[in-house]
C-alpha atoms as a PDB file:
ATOM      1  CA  UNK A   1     -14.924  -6.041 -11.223  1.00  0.00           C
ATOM      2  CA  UNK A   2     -12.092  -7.263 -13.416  1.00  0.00           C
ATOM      3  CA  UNK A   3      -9.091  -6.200 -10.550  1.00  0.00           C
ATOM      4  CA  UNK A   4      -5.360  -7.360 -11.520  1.00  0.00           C
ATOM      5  CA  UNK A   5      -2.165  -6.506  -9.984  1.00  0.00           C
ATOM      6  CA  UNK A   6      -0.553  -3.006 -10.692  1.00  0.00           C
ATOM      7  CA  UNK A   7       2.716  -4.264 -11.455  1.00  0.00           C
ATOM      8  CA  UNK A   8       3.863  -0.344 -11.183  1.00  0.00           C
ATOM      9  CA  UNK A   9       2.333  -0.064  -8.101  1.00  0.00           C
ATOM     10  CA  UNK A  10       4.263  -3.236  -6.648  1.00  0.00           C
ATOM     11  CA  UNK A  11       7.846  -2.338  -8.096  1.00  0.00           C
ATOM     12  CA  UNK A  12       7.786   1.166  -6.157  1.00  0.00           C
ATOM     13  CA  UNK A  13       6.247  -0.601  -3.050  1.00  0.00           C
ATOM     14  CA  UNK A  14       9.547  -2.872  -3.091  1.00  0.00           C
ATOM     15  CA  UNK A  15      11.764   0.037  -4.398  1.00  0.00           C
ATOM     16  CA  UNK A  16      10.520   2.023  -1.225  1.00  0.00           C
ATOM     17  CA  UNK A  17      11.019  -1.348   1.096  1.00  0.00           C
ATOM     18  CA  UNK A  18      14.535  -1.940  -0.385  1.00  0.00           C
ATOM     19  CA  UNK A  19      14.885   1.819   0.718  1.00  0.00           C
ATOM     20  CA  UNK A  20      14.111   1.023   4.503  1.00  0.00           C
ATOM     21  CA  UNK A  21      10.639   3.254   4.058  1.00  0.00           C
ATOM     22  CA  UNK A  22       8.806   0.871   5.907  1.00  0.00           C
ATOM     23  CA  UNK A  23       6.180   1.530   9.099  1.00  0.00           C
ATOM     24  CA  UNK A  24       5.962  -1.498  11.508  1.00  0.00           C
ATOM     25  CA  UNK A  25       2.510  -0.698  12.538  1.00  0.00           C
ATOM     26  CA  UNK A  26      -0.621  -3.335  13.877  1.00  0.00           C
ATOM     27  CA  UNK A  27      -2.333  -5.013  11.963  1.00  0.00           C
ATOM     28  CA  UNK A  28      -5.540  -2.818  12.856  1.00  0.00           C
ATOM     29  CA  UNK A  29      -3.784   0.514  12.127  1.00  0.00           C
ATOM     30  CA  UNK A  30      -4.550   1.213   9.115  1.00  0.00           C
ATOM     31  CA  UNK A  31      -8.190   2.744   9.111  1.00  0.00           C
ATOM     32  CA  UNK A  32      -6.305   5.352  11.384  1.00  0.00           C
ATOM     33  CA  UNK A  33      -2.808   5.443   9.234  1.00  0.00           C
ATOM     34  CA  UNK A  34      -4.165   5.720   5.385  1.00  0.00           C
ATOM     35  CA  UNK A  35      -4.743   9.200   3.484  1.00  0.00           C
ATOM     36  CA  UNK A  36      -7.329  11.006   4.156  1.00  0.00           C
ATOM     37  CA  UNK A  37      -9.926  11.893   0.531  1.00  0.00           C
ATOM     38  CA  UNK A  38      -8.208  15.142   1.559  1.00  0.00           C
ATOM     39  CA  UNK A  39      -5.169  14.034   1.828  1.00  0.00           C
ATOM     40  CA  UNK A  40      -5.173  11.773  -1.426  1.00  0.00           C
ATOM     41  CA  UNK A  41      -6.763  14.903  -3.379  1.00  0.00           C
ATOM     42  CA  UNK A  42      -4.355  17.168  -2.477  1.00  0.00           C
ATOM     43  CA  UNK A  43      -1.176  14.548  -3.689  1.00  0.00           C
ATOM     44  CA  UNK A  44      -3.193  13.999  -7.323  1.00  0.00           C
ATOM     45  CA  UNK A  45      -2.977  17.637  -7.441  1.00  0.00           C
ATOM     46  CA  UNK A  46       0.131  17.890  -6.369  1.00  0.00           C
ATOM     47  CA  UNK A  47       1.494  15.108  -8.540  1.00  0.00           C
ATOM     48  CA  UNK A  48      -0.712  13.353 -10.719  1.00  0.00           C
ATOM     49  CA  UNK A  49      -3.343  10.495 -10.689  1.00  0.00           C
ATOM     50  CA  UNK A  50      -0.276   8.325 -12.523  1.00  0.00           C
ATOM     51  CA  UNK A  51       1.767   9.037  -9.062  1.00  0.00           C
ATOM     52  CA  UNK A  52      -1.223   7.929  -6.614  1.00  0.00           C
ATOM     53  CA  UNK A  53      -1.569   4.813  -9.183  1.00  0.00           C
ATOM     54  CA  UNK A  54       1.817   3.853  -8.190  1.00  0.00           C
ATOM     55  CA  UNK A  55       1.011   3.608  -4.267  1.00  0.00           C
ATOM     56  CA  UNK A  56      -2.103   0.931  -4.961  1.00  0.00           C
ATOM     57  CA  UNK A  57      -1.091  -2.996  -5.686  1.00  0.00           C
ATOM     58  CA  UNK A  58      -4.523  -3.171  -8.087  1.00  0.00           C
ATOM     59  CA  UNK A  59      -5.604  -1.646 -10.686  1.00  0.00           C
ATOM     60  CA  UNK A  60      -9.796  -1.970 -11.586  1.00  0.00           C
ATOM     61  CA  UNK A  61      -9.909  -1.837 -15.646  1.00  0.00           C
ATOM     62  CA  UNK A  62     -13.215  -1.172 -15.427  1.00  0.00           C
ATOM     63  CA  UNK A  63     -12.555   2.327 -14.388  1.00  0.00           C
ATOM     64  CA  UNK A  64     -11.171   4.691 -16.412  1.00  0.00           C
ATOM     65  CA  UNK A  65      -7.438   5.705 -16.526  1.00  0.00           C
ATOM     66  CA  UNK A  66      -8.397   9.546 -15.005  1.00  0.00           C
ATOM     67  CA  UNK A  67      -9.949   8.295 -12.128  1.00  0.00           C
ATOM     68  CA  UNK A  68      -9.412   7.334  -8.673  1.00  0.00           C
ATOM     69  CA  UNK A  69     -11.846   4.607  -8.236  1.00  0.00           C
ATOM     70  CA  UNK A  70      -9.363   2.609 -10.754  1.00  0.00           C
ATOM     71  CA  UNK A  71      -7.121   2.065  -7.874  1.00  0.00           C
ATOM     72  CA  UNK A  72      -7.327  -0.322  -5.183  1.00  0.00           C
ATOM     73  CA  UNK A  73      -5.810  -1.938  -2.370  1.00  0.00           C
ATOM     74  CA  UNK A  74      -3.634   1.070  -1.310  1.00  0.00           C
ATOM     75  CA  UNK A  75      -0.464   0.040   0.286  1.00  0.00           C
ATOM     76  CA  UNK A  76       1.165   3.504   2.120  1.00  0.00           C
ATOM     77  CA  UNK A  77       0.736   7.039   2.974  1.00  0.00           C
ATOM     78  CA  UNK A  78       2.614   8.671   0.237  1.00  0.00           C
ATOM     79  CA  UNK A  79       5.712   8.436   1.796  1.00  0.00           C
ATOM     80  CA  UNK A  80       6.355   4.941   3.063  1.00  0.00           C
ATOM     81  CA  UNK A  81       4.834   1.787   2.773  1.00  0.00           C
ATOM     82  CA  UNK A  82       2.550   0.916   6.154  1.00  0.00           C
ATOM     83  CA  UNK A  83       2.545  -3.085   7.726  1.00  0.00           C
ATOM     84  CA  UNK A  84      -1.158  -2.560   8.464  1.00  0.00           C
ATOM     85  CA  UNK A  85      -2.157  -1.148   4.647  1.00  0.00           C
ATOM     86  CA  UNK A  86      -0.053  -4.385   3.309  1.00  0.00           C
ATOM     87  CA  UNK A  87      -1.492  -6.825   5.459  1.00  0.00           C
ATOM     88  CA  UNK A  88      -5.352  -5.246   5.036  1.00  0.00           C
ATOM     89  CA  UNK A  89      -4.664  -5.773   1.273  1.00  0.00           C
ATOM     90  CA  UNK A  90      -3.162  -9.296   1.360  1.00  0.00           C
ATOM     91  CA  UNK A  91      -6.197 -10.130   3.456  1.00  0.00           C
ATOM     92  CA  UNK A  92      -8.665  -8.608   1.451  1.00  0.00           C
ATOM     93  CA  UNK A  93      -6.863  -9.731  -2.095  1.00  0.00           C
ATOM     94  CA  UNK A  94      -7.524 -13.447  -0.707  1.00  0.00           C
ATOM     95  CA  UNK A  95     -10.788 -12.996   0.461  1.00  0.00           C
ATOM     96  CA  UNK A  96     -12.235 -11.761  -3.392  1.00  0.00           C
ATOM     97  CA  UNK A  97     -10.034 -14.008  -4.859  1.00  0.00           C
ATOM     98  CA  UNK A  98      -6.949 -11.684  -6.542  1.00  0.00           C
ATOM     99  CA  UNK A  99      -4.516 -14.338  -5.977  1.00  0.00           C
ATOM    100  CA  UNK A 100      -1.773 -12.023  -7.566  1.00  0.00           C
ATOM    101  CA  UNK A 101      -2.212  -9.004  -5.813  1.00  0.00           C
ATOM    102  CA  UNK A 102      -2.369 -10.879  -2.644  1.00  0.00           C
ATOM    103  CA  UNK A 103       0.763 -12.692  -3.571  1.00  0.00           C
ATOM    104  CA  UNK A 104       2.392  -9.580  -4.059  1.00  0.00           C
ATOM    105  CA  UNK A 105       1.030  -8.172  -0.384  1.00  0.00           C
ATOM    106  CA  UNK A 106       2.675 -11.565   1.398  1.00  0.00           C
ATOM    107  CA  UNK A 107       5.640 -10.242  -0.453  1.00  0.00           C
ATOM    108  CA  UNK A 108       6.098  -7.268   0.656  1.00  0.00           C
ATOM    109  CA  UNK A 109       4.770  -8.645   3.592  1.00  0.00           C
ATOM    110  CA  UNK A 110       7.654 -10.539   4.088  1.00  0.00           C
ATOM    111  CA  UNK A 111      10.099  -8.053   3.220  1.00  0.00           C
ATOM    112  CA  UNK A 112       8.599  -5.313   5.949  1.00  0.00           C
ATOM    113  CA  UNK A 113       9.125  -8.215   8.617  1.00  0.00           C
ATOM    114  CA  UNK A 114      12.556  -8.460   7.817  1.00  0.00           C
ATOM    115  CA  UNK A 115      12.894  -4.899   8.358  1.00  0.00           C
ATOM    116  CA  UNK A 116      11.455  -5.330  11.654  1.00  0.00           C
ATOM    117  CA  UNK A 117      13.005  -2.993  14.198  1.00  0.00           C
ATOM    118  CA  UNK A 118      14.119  -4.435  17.927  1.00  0.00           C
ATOM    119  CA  UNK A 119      11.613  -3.613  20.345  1.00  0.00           C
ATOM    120  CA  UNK A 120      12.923  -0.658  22.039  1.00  0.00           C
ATOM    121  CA  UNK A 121      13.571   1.109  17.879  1.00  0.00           C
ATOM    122  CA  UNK A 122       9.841   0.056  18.228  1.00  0.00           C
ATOM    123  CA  UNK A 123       8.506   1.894  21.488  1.00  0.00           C
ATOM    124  CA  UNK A 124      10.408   4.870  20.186  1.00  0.00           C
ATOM    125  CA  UNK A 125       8.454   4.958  17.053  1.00  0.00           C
ATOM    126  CA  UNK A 126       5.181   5.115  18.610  1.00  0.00           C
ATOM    127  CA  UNK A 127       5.877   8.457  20.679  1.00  0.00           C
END
């Protein structure tokens, strides 16, 4: 699998960041927080596979351009960019060895932490 970094994909992740769109979630969140195949279908529809492109930090070249299986490491829910999504990719970028998309996860990585809300802004996120 010949996976690089989307650099499209990691400019609107920092544009969206730099915008405050930013979920503090756990680490472990994400398999409950990411888009549905429903979900995901119904945004391509609605907007285009170039537009879902843009919320995935890798791109696989070995897919074609029209499809979705050319995007990985998805970093949001089509509206902000999730902790747990950036964190699962950073993690997972290292693992396989795509040293620049998982520098570009510990980057936006370190910008959601700086975003980080006080405790009780926290709490009354979660109800």
């Amino acid at each position: 699998m010949a996976v690089k970094l989307n650099n499209t994909g990691f400019q609107h992740a920092q544009d969206l960041l730099a915008h405050g769109k930013a979920v503090y979630d756990e680490r472990d969140d994400w398999s409950e927080h990411q888009p549905s195949a429903e979900d995901e279908n119904e945004f391509i529809r609605t907007h285009g596979l170039p537009e879902f492109g843009k919320w995935h930090l890798g791109i696989d070249d070995e897919h074609a351009e029209n499809t979705k299986g050319r995007y990985k490491f998805p970093y949001g829910d089509f509206e902000r960019v999730h902790r747990c999504a950036v964190l699962s990719a950073e993690s997972r970028a290292g693992q396989y060895k795509h040293f620049d998309i998982e520098r570009a996860a510990a980057h936006l990585h370190g910008m959601i932490e700086s975003l980080k809300p006080a405790p009780k802004e926290r709490e009354k996120a979660r109800r």
